[in-house]
N, C-alpha and C. Protein backbone atom coordinates (compact mmCIF):
# COMPACT_ATOMS: atom_id res chain seq x y z
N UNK A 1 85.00 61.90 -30.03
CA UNK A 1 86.10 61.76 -29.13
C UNK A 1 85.64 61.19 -27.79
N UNK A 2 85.94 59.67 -27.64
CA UNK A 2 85.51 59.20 -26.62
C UNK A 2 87.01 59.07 -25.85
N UNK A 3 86.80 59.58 -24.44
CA UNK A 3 87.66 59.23 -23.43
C UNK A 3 87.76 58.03 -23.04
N UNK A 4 88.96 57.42 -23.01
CA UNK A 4 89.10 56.14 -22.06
C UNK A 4 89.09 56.48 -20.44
N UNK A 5 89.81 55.48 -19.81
CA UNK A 5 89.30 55.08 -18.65
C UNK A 5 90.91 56.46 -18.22
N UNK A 6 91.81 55.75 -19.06
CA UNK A 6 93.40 56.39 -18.70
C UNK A 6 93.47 57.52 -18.79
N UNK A 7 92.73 58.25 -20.35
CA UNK A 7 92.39 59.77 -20.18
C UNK A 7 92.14 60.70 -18.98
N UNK A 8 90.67 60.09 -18.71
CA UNK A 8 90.38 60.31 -17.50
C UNK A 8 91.18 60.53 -16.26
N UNK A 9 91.77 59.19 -16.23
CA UNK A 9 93.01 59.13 -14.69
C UNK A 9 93.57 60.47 -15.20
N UNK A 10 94.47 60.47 -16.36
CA UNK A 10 95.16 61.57 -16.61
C UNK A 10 95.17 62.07 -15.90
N UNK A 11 93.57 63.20 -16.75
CA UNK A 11 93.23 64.96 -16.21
C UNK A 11 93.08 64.86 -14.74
N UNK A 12 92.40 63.46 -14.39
CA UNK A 12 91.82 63.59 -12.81
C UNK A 12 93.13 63.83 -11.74
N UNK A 13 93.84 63.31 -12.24
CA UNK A 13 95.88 63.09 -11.48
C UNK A 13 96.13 64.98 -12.13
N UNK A 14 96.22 65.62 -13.07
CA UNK A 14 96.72 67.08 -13.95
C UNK A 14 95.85 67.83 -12.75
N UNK A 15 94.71 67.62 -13.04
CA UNK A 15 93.90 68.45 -11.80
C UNK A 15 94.02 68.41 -10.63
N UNK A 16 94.20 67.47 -9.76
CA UNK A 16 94.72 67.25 -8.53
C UNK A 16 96.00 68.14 -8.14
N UNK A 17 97.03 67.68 -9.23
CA UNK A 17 98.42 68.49 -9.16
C UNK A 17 98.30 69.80 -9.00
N UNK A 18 97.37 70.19 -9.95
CA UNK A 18 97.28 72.16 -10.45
C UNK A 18 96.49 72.13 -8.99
N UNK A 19 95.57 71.20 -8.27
CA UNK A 19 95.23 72.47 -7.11
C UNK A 19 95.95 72.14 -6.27
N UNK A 20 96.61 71.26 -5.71
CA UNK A 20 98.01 71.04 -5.09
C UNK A 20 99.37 72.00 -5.28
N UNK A 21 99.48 72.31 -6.53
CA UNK A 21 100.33 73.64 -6.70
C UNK A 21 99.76 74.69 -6.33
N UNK A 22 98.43 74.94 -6.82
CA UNK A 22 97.99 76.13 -6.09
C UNK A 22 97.60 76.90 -4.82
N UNK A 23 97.43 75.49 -3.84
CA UNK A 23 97.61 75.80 -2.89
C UNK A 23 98.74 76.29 -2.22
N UNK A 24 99.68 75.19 -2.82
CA UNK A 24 101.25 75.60 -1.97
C UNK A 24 101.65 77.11 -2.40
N UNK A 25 101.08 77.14 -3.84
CA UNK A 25 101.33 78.87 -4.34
C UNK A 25 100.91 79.93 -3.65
N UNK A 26 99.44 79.51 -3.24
CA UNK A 26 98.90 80.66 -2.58
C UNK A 26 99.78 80.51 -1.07
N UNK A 27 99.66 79.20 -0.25
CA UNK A 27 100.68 79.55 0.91
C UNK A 27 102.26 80.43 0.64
N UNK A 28 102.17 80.45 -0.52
CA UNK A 28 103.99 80.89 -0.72
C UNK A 28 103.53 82.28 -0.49
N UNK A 29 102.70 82.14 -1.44
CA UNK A 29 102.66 84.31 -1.68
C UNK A 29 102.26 84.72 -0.18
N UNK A 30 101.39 83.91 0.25
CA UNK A 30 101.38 84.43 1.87
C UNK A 30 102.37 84.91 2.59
N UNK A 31 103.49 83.83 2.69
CA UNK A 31 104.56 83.71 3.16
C UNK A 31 105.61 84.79 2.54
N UNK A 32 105.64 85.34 1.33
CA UNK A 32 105.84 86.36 0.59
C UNK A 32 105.42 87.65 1.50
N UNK A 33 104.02 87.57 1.39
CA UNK A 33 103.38 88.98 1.67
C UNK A 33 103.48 89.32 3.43
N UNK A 34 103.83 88.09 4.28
CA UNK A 34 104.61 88.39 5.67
C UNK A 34 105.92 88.52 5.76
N UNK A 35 107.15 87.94 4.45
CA UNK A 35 107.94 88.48 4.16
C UNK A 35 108.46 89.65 4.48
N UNK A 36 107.57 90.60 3.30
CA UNK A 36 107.66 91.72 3.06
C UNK A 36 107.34 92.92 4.46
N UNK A 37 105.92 92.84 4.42
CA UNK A 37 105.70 93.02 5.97
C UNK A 37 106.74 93.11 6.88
N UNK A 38 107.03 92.05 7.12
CA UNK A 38 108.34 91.63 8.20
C UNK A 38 109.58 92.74 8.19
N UNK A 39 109.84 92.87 7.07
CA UNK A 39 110.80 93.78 6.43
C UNK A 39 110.49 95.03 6.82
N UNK A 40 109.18 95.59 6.30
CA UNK A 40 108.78 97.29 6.31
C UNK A 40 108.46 97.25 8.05
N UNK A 41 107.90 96.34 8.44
CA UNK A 41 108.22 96.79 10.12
C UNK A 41 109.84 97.01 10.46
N UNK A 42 110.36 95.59 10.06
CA UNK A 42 112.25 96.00 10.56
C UNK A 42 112.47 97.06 9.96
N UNK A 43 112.60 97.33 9.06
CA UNK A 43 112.70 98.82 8.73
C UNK A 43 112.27 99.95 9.34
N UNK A 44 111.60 100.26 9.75
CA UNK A 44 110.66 101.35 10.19
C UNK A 44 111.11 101.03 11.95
N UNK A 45 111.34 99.61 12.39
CA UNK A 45 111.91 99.75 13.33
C UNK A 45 113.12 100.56 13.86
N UNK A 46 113.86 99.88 12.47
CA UNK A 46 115.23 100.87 12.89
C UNK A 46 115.40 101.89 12.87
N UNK A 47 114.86 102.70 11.78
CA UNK A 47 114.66 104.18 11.67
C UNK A 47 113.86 105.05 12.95
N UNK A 48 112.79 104.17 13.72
CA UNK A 48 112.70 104.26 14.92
C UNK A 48 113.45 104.04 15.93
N UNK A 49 114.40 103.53 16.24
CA UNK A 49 115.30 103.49 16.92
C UNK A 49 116.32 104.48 16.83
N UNK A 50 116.58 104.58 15.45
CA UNK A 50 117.94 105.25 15.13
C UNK A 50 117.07 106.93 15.00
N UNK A 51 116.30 107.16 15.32
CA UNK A 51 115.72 108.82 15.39
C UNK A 51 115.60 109.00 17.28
N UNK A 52 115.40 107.91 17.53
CA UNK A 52 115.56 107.91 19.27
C UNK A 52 116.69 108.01 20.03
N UNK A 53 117.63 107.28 19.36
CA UNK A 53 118.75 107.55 19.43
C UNK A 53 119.88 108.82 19.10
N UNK A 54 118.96 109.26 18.25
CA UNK A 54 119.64 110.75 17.95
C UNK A 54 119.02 111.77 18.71
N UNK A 55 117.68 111.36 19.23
CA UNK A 55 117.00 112.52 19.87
C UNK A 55 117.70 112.18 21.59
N UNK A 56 118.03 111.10 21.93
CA UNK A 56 118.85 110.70 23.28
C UNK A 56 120.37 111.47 22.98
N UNK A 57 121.17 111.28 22.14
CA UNK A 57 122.52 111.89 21.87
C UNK A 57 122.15 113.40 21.98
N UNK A 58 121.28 113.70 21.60
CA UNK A 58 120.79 115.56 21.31
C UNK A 58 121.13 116.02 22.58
N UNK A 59 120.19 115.45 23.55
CA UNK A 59 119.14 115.26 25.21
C UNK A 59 120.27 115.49 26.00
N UNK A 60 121.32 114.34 25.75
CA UNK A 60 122.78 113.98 26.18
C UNK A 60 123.57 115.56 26.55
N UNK A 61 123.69 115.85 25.15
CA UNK A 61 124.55 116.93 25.04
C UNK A 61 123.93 118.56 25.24
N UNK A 62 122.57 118.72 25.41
CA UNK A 62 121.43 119.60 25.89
C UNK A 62 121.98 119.75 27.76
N UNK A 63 121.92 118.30 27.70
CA UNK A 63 122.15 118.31 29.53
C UNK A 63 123.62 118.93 29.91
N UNK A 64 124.51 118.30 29.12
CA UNK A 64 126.21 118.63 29.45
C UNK A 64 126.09 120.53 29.27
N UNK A 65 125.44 120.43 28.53
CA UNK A 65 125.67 122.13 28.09
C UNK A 65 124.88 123.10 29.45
N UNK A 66 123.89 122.35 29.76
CA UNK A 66 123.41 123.32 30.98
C UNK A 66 123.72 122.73 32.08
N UNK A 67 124.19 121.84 32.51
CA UNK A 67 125.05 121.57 33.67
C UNK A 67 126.59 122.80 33.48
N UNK A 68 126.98 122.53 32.56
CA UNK A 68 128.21 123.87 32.45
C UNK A 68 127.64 124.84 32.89
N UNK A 69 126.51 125.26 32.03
CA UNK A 69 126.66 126.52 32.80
C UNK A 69 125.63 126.66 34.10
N UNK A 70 125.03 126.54 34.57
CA UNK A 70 124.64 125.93 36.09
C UNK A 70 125.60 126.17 36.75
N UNK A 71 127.12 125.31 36.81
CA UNK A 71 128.06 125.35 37.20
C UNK A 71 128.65 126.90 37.39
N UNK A 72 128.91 126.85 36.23
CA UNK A 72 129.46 128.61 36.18
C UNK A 72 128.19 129.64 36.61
N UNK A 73 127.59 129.34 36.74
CA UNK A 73 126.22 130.31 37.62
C UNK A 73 126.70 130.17 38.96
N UNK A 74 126.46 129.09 39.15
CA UNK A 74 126.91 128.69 40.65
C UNK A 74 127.97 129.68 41.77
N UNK A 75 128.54 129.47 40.05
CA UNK A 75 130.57 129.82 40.86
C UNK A 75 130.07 131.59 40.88
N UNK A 76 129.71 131.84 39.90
CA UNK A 76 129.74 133.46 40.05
C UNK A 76 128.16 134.17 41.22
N UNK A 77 127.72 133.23 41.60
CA UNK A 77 126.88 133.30 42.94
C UNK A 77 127.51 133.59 43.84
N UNK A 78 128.19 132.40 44.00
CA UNK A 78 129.34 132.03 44.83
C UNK A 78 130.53 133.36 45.49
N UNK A 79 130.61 133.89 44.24
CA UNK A 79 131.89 135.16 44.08
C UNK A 79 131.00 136.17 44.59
N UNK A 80 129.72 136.38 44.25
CA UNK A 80 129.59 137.23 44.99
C UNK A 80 129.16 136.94 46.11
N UNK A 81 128.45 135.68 46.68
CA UNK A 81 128.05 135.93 47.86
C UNK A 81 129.65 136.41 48.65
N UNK A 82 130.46 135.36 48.31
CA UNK A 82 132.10 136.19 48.98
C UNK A 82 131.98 137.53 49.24
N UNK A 83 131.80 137.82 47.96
CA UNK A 83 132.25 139.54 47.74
C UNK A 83 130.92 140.03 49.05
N UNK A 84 129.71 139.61 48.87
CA UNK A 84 128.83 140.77 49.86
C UNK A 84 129.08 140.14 51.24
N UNK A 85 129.65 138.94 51.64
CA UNK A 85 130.48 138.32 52.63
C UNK A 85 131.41 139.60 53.17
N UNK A 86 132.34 139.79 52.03
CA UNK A 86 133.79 140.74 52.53
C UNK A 86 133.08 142.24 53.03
N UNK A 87 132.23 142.78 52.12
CA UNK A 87 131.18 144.16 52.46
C UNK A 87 130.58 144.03 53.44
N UNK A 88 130.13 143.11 53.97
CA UNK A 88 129.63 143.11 55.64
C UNK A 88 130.20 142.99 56.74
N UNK A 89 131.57 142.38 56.47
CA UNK A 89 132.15 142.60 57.21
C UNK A 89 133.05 144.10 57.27
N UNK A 90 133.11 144.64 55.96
CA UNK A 90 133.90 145.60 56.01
C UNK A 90 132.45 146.82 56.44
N UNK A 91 131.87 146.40 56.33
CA UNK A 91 130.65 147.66 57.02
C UNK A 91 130.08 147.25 58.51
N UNK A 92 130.53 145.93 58.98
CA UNK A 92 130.55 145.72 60.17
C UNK A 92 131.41 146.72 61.38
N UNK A 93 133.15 146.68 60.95
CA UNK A 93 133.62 147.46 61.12
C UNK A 93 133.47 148.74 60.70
N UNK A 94 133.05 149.53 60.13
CA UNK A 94 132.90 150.57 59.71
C UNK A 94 131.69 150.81 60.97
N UNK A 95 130.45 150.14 61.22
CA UNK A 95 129.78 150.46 62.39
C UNK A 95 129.90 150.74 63.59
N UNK A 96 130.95 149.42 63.61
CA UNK A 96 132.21 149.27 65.54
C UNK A 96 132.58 150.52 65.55
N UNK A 97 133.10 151.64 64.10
CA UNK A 97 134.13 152.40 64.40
C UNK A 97 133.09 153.71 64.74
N UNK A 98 131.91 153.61 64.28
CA UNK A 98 131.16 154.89 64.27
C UNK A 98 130.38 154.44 65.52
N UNK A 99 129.80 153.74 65.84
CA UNK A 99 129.12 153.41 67.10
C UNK A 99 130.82 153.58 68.84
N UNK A 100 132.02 153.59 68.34
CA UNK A 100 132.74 154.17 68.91
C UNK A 100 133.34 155.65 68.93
N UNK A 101 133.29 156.21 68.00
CA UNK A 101 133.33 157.52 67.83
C UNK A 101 131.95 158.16 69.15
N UNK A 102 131.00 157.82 68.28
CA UNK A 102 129.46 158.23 68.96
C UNK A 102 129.88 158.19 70.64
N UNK A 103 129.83 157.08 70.73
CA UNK A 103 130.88 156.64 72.43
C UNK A 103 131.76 157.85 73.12
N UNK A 104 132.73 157.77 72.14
CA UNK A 104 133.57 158.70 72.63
C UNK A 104 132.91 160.51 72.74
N UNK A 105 131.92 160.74 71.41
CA UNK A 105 131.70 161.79 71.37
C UNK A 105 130.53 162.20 72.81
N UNK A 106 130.27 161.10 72.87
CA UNK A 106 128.89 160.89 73.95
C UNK A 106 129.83 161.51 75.49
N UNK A 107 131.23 160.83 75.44
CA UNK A 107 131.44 161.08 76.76
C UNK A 107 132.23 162.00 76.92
N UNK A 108 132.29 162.62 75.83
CA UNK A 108 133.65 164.16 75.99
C UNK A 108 132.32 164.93 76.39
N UNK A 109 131.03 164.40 75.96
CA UNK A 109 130.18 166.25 76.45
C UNK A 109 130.19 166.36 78.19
């Protein structure tokens, strides 16, 4: 089995092609395998986002809840400072009246 000249061209042109496909093959699967990649980061992005986002909505409503009551601490501070407000004054007078008694008792002796 002697090859001609055309044989030759043939395989030499078949071979050329096959590593010409194989290159572009191997660039594909590359391009494949950053594909994919590409993907499991976006993915993992969002699920990162969307767990941040739920831990911010949590945070959100953590804050509203102790600002309420803060608030209502506040107010019942508040009520009493009033209230020991009204007792000092009502023991203010209560003093005027005994530091006048005393007065009076001082000057009947």
């Amino acid at each position: 089995m002697i090859f001609s000249f055309g044989n030759l061209l043939s395989i030499v042109i078949v071979l050329i092609i096959l590593i010409i496909y194989r290159q572009i093959d191997r660039n594909n699967r590359s391009l494949e395998k950053v594909k994919r990649f590409s993907d499991r980061m976006k993915g993992e992005l969002a699920k990162s986002v969307e767990e941040k986002t739920s831990e911010m909505k949590n945070l959100a409503i953590e804050l509203q809840v102790n600002m309420k009551a803060g608030k209502e601490v506040l107010k019942r501070v508040r009520d009493v400072e009033d209230g020991l407000h009204e007792r000092a004054e009502g023991l203010e007078e209560i003093r005027k009246k005994i530091e006048g008694y005393d007065h009076a008792r001082r000057q009947s002796r």
